[in-house]
N, C-alpha and C. Protein backbone atom coordinates (compact mmCIF):
# COMPACT_ATOMS: atom_id res chain seq x y z
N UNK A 1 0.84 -1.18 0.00
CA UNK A 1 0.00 0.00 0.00
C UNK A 1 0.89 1.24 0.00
N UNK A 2 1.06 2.07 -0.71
CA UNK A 2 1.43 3.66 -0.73
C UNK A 2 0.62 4.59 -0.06
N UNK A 3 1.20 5.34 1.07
CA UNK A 3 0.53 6.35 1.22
C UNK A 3 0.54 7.67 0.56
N UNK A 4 -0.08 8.71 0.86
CA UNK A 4 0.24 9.90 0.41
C UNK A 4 -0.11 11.06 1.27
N UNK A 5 1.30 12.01 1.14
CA UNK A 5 1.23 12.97 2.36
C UNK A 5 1.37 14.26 1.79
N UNK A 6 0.20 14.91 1.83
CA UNK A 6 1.20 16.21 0.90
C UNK A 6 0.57 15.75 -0.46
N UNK A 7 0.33 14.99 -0.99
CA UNK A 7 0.36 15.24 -2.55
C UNK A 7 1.55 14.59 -2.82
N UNK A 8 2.41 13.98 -1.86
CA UNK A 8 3.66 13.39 -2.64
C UNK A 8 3.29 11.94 -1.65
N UNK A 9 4.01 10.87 -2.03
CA UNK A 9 4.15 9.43 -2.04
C UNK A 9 4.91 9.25 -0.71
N UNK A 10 4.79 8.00 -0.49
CA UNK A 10 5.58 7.58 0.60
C UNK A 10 6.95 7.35 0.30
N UNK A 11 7.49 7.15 -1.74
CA UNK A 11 8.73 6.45 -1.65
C UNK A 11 9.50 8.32 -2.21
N UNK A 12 8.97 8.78 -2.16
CA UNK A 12 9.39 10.80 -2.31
C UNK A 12 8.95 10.81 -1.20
N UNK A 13 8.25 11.04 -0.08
CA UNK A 13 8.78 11.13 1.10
C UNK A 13 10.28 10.89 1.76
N UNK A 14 10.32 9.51 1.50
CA UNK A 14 11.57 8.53 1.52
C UNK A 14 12.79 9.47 0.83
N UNK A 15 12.92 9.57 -0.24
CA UNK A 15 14.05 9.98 -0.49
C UNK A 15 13.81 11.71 -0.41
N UNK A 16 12.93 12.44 0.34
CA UNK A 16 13.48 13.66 0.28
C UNK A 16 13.86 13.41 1.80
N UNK A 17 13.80 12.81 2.48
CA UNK A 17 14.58 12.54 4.48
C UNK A 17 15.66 11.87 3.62
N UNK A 18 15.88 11.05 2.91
CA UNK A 18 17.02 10.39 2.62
C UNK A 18 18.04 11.42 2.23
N UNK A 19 17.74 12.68 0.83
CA UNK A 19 18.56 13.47 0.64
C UNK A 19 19.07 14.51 1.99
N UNK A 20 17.98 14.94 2.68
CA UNK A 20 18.21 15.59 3.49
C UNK A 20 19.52 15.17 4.89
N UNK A 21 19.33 13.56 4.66
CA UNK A 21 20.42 13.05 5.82
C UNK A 21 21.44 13.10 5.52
N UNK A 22 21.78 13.37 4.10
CA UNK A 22 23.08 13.16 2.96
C UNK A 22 23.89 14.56 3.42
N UNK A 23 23.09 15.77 3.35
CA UNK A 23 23.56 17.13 3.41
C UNK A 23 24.20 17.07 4.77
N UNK A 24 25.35 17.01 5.18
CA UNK A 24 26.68 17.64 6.29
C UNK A 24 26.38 19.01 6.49
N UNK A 25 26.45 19.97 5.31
CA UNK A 25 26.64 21.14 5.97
C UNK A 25 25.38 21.94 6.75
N UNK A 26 25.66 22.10 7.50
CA UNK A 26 24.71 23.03 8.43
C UNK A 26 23.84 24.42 7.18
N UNK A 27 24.41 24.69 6.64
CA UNK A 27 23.69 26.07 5.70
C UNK A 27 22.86 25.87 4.80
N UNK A 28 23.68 24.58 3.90
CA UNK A 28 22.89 23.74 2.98
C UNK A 28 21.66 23.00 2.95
N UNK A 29 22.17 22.39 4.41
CA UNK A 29 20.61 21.87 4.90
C UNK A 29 19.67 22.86 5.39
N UNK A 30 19.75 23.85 5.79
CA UNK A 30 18.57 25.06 5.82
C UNK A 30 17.88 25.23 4.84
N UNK A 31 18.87 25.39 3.71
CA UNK A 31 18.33 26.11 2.57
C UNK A 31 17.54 24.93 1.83
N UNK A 32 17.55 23.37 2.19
CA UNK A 32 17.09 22.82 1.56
C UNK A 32 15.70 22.87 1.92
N UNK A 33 15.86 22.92 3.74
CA UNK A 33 14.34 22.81 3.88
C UNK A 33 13.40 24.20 3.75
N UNK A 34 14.11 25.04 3.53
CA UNK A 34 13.43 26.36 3.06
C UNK A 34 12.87 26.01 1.66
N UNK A 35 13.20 25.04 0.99
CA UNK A 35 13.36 24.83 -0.61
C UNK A 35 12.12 24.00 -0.27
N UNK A 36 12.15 23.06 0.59
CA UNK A 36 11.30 22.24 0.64
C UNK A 36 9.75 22.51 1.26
N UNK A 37 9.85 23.47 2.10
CA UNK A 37 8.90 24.42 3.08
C UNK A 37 8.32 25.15 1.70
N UNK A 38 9.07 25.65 0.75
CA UNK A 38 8.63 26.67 -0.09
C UNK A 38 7.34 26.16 -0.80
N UNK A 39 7.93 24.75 -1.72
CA UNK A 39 7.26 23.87 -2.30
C UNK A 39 6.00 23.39 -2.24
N UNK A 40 6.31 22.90 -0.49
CA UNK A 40 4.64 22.49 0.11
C UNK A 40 4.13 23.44 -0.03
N UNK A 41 4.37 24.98 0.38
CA UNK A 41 3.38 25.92 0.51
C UNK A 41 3.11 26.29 -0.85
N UNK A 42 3.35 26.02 -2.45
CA UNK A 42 3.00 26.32 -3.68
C UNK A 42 1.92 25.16 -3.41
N UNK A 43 2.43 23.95 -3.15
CA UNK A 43 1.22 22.95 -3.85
C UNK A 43 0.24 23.25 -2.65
N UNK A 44 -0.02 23.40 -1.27
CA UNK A 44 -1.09 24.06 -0.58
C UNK A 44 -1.83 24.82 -1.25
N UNK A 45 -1.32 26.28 -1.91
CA UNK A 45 -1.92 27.04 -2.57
C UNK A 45 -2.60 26.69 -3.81
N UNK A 46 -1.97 25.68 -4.41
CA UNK A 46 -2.39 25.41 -5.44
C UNK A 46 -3.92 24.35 -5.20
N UNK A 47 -3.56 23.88 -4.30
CA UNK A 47 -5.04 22.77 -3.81
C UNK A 47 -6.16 24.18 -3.43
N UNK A 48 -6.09 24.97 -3.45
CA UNK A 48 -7.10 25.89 -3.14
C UNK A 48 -7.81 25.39 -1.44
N UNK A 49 -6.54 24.96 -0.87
CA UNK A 49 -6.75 25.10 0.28
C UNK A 49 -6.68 26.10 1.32
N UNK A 50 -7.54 26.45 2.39
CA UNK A 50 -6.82 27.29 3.13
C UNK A 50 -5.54 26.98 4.56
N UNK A 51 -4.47 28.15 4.50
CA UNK A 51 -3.90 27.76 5.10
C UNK A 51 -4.12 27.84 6.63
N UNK A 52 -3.92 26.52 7.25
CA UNK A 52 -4.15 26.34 8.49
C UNK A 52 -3.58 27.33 9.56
């Protein structure tokens, strides 16, 4: 069974914690999850949801 979180999959779930464990540097990994924070909040908007 696949779940889905977000609009994305359980095995992209998987590898965006997987990339994220990869990143060492402290700055890089900010900016990823700013990258990644950004994202969810386009496809939120885009579901014509409101934000919680």
């Amino acid at each position: 069974m696949t779940y889905n979180f977000y609009g994305i999959t359980e095995a992209e779930l998987f590898r965006l914690i997987t990339a994220y464990s990869a990143i060492k540097n402290p700055s890089i990994r900010a900016e990823f999850l700013r990258t990644v924070e950004a994202w969810a909040m386009d496809q939120w908007d885009a579901s014509g949801s409101e934000v919680p």
